[in-house]
N, C-alpha and C. Protein backbone atom coordinates (compact mmCIF):
# COMPACT_ATOMS: atom_id res chain seq x y z
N UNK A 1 15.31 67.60 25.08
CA UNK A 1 14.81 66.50 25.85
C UNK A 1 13.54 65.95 25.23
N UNK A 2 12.40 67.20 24.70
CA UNK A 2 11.44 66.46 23.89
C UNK A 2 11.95 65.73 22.80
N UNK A 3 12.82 66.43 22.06
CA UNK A 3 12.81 65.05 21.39
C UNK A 3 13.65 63.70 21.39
N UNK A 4 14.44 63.98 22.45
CA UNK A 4 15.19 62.47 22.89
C UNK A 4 13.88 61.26 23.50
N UNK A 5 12.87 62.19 24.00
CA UNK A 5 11.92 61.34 24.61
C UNK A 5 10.58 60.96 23.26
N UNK A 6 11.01 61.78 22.30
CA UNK A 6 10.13 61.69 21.20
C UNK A 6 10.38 60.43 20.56
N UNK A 7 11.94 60.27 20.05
CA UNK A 7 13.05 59.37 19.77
C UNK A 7 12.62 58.17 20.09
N UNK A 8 13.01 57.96 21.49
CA UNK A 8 12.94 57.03 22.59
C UNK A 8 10.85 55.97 22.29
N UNK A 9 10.08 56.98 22.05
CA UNK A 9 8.40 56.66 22.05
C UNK A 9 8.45 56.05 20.19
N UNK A 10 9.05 56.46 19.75
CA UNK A 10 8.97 56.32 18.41
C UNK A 10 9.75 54.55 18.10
N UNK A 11 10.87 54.70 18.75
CA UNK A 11 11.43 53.53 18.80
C UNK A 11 10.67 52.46 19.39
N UNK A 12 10.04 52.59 20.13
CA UNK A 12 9.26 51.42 21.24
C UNK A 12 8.36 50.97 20.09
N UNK A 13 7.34 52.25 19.49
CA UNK A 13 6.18 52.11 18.48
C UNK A 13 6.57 51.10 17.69
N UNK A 14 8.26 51.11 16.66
CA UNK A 14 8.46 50.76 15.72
C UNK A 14 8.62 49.43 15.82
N UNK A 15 8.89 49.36 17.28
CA UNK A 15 9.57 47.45 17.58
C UNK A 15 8.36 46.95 17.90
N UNK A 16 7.28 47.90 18.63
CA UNK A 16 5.60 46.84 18.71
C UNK A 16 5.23 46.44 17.36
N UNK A 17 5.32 47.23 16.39
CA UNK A 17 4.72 47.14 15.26
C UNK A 17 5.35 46.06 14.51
N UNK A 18 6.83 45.89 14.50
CA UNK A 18 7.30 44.99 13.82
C UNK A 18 7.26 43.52 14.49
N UNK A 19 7.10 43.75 16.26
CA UNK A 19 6.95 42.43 16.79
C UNK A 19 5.81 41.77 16.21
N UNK A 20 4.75 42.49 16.31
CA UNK A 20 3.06 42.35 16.22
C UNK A 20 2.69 41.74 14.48
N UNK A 21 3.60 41.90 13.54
CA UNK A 21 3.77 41.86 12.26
C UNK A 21 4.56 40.22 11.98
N UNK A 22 5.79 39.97 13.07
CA UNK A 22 6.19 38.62 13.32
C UNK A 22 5.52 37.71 13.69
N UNK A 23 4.35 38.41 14.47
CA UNK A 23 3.56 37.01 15.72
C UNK A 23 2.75 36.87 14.19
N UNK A 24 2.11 38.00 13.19
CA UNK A 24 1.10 37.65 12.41
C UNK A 24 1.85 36.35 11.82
N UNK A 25 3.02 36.58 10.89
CA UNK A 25 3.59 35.97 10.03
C UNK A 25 3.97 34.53 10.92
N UNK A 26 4.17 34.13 11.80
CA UNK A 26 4.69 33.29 12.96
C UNK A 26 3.06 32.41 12.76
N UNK A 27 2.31 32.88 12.81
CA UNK A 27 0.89 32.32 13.14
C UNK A 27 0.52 31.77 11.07
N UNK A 28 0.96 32.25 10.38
CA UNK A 28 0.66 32.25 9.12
C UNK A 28 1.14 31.27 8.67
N UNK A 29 2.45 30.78 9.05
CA UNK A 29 3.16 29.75 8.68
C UNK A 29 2.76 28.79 9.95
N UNK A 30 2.72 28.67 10.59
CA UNK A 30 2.32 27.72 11.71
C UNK A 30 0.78 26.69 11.39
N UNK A 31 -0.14 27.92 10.72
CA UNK A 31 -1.58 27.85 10.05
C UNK A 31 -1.10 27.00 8.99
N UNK A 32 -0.31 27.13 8.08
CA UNK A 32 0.10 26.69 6.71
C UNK A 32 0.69 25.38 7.42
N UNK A 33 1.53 25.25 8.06
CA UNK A 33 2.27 24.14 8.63
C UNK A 33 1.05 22.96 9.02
N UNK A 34 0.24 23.48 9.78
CA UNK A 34 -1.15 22.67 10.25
C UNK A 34 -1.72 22.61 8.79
N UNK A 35 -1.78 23.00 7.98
CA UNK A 35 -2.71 22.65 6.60
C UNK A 35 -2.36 21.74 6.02
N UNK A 36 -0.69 21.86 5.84
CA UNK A 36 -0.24 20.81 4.71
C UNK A 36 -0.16 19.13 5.92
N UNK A 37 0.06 19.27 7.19
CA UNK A 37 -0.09 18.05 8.15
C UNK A 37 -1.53 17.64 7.95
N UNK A 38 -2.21 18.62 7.98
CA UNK A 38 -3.95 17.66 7.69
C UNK A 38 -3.99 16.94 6.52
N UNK A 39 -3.59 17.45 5.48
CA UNK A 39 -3.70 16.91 4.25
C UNK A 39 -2.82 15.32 3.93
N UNK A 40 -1.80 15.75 4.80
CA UNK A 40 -0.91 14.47 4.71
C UNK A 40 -1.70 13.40 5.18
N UNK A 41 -2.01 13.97 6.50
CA UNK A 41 -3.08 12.99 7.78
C UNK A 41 -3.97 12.41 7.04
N UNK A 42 -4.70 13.36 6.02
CA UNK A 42 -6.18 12.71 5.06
C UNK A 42 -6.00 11.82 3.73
N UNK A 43 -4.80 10.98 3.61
CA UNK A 43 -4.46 10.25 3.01
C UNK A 43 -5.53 9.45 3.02
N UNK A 44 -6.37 8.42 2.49
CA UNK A 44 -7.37 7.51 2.97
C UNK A 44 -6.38 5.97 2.71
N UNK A 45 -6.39 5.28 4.05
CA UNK A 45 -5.96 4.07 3.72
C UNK A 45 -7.09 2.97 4.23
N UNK A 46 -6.50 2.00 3.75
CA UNK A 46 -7.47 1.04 3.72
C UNK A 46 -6.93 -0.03 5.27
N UNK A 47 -7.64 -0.23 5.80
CA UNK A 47 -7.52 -1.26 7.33
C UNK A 47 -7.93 -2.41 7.48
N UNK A 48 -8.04 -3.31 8.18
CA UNK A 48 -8.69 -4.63 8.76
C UNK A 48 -10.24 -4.07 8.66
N UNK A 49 -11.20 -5.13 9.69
CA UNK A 49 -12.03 -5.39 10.33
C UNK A 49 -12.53 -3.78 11.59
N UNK A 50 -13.18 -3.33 11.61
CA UNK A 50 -13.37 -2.18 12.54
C UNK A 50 -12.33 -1.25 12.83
N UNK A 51 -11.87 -0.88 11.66
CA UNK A 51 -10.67 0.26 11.31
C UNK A 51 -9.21 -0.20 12.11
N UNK A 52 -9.06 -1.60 12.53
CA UNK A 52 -8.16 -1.99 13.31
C UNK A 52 -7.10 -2.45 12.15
N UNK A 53 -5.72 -2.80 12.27
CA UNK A 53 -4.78 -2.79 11.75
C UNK A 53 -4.94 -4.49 11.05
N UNK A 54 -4.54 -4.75 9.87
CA UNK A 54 -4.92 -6.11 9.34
C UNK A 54 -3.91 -7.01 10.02
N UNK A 55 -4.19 -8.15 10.49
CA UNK A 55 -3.25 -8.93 11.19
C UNK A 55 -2.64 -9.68 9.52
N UNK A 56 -1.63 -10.39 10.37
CA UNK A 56 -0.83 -11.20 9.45
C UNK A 56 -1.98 -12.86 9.18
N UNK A 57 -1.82 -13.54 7.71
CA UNK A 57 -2.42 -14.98 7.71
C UNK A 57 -1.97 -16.13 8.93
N UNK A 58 -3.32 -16.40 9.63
CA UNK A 58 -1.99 -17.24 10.80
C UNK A 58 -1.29 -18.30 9.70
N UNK A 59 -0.68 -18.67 10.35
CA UNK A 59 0.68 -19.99 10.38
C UNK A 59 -0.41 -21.25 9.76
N UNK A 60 -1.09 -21.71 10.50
CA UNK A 60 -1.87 -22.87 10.37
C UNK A 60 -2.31 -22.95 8.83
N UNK A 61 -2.97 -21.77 8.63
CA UNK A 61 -3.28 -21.60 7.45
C UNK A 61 -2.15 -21.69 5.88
N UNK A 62 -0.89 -21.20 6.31
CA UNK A 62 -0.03 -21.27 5.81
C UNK A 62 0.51 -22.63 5.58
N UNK A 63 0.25 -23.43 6.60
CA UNK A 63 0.57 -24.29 6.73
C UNK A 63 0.16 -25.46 5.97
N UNK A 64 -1.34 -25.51 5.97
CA UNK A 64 -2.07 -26.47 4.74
C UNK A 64 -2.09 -26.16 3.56
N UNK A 65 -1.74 -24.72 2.82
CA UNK A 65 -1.95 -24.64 1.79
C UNK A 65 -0.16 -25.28 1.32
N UNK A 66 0.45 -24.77 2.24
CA UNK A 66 1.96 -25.58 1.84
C UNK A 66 1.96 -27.10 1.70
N UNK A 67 0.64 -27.66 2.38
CA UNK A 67 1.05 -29.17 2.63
C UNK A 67 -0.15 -30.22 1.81
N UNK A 68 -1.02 -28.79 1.14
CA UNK A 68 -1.99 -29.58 0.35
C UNK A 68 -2.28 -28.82 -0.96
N UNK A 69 -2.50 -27.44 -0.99
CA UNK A 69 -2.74 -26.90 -1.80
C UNK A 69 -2.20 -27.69 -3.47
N UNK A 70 -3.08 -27.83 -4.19
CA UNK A 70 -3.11 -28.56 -5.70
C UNK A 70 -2.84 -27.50 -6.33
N UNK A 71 -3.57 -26.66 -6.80
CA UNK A 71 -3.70 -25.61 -8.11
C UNK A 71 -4.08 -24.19 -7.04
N UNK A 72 -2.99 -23.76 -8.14
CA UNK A 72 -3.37 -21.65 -7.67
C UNK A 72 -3.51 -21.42 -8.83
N UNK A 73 -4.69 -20.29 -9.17
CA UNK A 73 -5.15 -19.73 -10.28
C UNK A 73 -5.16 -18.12 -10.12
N UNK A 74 -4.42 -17.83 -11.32
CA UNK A 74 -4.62 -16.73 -11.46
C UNK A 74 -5.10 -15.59 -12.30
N UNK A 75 -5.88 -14.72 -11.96
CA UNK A 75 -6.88 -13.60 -13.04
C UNK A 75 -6.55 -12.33 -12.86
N UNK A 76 -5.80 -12.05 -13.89
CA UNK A 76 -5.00 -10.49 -13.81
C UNK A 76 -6.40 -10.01 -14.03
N UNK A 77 -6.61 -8.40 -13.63
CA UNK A 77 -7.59 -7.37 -13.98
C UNK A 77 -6.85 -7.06 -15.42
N UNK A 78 -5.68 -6.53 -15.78
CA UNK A 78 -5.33 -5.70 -16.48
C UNK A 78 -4.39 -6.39 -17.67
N UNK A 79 -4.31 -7.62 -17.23
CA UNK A 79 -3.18 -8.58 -18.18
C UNK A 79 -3.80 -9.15 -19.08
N UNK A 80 -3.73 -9.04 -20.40
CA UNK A 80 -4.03 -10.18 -21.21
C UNK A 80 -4.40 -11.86 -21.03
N UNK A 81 -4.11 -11.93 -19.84
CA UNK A 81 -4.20 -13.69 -20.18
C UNK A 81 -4.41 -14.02 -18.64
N UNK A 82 -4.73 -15.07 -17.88
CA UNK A 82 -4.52 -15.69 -16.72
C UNK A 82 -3.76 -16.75 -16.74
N UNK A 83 -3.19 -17.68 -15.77
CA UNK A 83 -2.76 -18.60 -15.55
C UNK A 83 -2.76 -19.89 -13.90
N UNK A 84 -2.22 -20.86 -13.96
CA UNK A 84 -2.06 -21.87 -12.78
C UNK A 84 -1.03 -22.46 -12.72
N UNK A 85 -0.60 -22.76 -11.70
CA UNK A 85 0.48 -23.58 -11.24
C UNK A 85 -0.18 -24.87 -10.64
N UNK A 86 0.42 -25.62 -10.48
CA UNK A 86 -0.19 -27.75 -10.67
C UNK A 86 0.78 -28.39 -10.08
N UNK A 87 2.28 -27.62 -10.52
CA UNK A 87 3.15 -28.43 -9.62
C UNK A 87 3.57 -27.87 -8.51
N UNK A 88 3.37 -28.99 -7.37
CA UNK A 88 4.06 -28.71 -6.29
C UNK A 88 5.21 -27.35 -5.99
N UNK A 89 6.41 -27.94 -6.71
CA UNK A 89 7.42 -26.56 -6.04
C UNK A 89 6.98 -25.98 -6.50
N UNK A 90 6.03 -25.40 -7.98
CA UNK A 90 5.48 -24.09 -8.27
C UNK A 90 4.39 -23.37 -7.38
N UNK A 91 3.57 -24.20 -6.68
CA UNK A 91 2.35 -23.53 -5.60
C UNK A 91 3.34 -23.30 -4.71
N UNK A 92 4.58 -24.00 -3.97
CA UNK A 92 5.49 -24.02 -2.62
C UNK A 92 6.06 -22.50 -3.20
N UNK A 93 6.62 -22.41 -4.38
CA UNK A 93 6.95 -21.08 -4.39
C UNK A 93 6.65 -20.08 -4.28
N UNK A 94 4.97 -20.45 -4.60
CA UNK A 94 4.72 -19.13 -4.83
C UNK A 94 3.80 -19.05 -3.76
N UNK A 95 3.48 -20.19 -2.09
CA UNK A 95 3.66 -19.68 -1.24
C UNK A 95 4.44 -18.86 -0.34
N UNK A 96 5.56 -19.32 -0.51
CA UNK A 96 6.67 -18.65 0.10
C UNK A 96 6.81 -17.28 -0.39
N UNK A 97 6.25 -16.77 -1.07
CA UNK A 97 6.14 -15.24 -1.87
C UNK A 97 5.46 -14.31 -0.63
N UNK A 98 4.43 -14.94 0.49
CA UNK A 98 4.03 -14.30 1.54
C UNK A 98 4.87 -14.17 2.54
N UNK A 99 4.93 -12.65 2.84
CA UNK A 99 6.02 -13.07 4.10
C UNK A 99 4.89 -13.07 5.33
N UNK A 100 5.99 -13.32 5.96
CA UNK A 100 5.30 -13.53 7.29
C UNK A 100 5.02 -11.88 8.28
N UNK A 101 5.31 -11.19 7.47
CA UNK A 101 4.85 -9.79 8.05
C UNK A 101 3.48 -9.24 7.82
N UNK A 102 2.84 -8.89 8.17
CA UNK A 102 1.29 -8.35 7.84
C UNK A 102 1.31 -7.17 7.45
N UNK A 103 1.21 -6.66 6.48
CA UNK A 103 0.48 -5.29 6.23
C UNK A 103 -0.57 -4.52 6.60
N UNK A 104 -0.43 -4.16 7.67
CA UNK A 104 -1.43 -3.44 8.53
C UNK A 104 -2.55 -2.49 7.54
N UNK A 105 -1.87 -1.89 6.97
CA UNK A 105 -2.70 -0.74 6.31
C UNK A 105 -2.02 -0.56 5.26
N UNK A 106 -2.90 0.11 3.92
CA UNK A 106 -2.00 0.63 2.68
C UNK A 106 -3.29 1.56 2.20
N UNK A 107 -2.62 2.28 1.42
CA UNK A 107 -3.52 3.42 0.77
C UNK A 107 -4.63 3.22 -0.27
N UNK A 108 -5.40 3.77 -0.37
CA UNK A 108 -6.43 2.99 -1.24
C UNK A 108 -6.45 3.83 -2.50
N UNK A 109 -5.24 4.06 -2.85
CA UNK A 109 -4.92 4.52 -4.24
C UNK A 109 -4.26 3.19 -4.60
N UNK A 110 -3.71 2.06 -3.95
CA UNK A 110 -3.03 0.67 -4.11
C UNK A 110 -4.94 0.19 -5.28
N UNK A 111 -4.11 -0.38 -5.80
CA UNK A 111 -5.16 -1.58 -6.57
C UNK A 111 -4.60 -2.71 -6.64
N UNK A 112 -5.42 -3.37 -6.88
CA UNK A 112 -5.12 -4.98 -6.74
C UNK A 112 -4.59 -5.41 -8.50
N UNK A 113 -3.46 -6.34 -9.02
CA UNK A 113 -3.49 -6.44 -10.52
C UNK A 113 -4.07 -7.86 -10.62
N UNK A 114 -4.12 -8.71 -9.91
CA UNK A 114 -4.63 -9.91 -9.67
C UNK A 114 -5.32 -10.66 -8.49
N UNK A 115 -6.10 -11.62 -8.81
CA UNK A 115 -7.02 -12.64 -7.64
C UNK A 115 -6.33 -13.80 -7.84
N UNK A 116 -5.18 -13.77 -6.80
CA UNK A 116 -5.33 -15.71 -6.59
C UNK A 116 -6.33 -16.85 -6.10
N UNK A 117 -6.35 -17.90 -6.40
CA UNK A 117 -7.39 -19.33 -5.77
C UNK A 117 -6.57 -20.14 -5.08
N UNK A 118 -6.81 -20.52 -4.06
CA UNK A 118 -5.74 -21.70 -3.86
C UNK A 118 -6.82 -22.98 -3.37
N UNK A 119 -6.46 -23.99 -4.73
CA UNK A 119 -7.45 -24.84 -4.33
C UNK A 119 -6.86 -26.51 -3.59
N UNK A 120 -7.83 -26.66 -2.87
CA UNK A 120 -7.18 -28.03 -2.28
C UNK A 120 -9.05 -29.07 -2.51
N UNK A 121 -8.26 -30.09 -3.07
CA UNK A 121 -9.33 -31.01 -3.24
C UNK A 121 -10.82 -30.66 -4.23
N UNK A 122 -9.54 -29.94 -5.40
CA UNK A 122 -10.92 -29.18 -6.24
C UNK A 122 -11.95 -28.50 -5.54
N UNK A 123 -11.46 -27.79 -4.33
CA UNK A 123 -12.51 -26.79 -3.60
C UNK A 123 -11.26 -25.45 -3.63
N UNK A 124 -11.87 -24.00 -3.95
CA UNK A 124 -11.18 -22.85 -3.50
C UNK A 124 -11.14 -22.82 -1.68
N UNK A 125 -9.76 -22.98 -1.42
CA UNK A 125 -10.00 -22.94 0.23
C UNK A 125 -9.72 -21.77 0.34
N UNK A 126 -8.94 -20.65 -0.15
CA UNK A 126 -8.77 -18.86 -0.20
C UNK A 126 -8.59 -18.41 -1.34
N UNK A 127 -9.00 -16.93 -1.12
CA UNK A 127 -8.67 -15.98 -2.11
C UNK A 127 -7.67 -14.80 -1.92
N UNK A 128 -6.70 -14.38 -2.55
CA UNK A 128 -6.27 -13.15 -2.40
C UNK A 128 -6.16 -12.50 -3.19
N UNK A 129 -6.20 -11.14 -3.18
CA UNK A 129 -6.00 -10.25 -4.28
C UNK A 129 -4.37 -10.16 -4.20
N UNK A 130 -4.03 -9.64 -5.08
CA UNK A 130 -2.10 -9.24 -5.64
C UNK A 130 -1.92 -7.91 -5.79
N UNK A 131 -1.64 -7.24 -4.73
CA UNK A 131 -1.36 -5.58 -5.14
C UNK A 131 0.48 -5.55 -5.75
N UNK A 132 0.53 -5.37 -6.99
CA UNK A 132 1.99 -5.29 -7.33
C UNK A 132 2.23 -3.81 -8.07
N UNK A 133 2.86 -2.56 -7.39
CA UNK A 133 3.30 -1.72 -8.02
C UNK A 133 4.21 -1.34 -7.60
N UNK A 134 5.34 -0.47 -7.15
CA UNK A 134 6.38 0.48 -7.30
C UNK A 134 5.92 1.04 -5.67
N UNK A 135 4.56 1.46 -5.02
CA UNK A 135 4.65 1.78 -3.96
C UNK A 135 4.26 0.62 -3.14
N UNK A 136 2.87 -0.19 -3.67
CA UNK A 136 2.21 -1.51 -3.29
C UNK A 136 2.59 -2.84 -3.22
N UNK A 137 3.22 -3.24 -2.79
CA UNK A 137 3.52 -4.98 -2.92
C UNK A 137 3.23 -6.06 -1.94
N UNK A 138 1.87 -6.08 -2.04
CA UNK A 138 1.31 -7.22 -0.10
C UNK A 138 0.36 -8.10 -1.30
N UNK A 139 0.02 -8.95 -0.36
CA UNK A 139 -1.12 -9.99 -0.68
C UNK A 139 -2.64 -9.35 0.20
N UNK A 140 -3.89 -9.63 -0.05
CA UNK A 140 -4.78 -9.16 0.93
C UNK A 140 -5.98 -10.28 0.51
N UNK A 141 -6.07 -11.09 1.81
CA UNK A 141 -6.64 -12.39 1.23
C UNK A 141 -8.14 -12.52 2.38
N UNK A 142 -8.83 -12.92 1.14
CA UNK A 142 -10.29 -12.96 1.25
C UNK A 142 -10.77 -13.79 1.92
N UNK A 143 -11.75 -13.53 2.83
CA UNK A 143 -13.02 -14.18 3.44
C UNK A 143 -14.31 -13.79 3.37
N UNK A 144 -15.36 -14.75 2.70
CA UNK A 144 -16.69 -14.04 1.88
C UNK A 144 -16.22 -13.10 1.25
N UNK A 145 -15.91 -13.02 0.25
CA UNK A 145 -15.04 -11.62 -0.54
C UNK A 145 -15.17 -10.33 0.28
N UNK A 146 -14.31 -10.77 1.63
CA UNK A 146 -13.81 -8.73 1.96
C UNK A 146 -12.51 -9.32 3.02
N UNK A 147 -11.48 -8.31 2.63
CA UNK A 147 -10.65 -8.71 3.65
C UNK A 147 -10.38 -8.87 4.97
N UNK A 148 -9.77 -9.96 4.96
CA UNK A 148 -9.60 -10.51 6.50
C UNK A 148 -8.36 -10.52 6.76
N UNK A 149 -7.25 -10.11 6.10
CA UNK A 149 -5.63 -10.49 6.62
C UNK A 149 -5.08 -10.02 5.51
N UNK A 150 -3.65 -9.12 5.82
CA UNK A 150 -3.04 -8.71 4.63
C UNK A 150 -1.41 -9.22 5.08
N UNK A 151 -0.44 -9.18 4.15
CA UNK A 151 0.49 -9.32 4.08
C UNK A 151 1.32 -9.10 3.25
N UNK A 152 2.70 -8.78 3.95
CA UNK A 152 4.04 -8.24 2.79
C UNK A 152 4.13 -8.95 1.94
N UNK A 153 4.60 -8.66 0.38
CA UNK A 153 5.29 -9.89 -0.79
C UNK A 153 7.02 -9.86 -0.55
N UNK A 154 7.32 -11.06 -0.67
CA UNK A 154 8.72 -11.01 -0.37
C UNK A 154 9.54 -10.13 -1.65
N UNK A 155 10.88 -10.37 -1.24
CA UNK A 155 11.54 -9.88 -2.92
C UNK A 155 11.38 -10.37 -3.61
N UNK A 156 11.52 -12.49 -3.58
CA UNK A 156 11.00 -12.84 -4.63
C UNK A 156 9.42 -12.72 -4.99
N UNK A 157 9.13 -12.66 -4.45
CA UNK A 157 7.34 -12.29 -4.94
C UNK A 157 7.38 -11.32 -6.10
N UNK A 158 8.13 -10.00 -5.37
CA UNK A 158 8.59 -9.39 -6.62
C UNK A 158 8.87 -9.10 -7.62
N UNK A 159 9.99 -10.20 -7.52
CA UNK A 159 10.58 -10.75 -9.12
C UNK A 159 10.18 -11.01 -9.72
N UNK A 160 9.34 -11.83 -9.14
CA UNK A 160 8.00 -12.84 -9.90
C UNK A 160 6.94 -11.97 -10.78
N UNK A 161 6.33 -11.50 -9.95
CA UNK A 161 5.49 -10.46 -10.61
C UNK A 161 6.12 -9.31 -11.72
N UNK A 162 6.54 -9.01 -11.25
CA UNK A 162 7.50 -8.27 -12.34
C UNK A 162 8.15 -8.68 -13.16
N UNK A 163 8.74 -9.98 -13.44
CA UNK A 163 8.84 -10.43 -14.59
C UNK A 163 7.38 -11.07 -15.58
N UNK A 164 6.33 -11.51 -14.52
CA UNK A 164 5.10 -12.03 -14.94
C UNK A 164 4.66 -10.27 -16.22
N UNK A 165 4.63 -9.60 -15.33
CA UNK A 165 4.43 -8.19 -16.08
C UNK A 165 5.09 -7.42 -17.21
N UNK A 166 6.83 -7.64 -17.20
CA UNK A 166 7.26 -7.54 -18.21
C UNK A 166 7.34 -8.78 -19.32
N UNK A 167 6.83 -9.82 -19.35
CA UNK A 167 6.99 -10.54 -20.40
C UNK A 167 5.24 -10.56 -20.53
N UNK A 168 4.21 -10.12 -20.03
CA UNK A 168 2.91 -9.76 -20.67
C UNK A 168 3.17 -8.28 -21.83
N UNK A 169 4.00 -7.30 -21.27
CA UNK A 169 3.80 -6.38 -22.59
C UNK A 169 4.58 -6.37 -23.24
N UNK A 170 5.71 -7.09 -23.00
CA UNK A 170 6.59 -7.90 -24.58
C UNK A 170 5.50 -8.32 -25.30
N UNK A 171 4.73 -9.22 -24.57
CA UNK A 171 3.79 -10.00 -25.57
C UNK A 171 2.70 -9.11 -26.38
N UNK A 172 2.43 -7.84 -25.35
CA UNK A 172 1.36 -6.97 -25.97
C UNK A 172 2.34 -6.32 -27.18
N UNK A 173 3.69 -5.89 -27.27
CA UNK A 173 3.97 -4.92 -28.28
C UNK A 173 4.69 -5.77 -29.14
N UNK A 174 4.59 -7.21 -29.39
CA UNK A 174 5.01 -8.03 -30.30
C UNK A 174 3.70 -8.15 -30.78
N UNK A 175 2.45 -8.32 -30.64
CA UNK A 175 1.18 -8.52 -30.98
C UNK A 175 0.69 -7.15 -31.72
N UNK A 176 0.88 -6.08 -31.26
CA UNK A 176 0.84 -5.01 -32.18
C UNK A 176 2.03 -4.22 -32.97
N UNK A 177 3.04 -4.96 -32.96
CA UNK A 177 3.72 -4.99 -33.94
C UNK A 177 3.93 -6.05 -35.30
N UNK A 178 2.19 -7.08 -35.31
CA UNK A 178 1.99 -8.01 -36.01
C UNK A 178 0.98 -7.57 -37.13
């Protein structure tokens, strides 16, 4: 009988010990689970006006640069060369490159590859920067140089840019292949 009851005490021991060994490991991964969520969480992105979400360009605004805007200029950071558009359907196009969705927020690993102008009456009436990469593709357009309004690039915006980009380093590896 002692030792059925020995048995019996020994068994109980072995299942506290192994429960007590689960809750550790249970709590270890749970700890780890909360670590890698903070880290995700501590992404730093970039926002509007008082950490609030960037609204979309109103309409109105959209509206005059469609119905007056002369010349858009543009100044790559990283491109060899800048350029402008003068004609009409070329500024209309490459309004329509904004969609009408706002980009609330994006990460501030995004960089900008260009500053557009959009001028009406030989005055700059806005500015935007051009975020174009693989994760980044919005407009984020300036007031007193800091942002005031961001927005999606369409597909064609896309295209655009991305062909603007592959026929700049054609041009760079034809130039050093000279």
């Amino acid at each position: 009988m002692k030792n059925l009851f020995y048995a019996f005490f020994m068994i109980i021991v072995s299942v506290s010990v192994i429960s007590c060994g689960a809750d550790k490991s249970t709590k270890t991964t749970e700890s780890s689970a909360s670590t890698q969520a903070t880290k995700v969480e501590t992404v730093e992105t970039i926002t509007g006006q008082a950490g609030n979400p960037f609204q979309s360009i109103p309409g109105d605004v959209m509206r005059n640069l469609w119905e007056n805007c002369e010349l858009i200029d543009y100044i790559f950071y990283e491109l060899p060369f800048s350029m402008n558009q003068s004609e009409k359907s070329g500024i209309q196009s490459t309004i329509a490159q904004v969609s009408t969705t706002a980009q609330q927020s994006y990460p501030a690993s995004c960089k900008p590859i260009a500053r557009q102008m959009y001028q009406v009456g030989g005055e700059i009436v806005l500015e935007a920067d051009v975020y174009f990469s693989q994760e980044c593709q919005f407009f984020v357009f300036m007031e007193n140089n800091k942002p005031k309004y961001a927005n999606q690039m369409t597909k064609q915006g896309a295209e655009f840019f991305g062909n603007i980009i592959n026929q700049a380093m054609k041009t760079r590896s034809n130039i050093g292949q000279q």
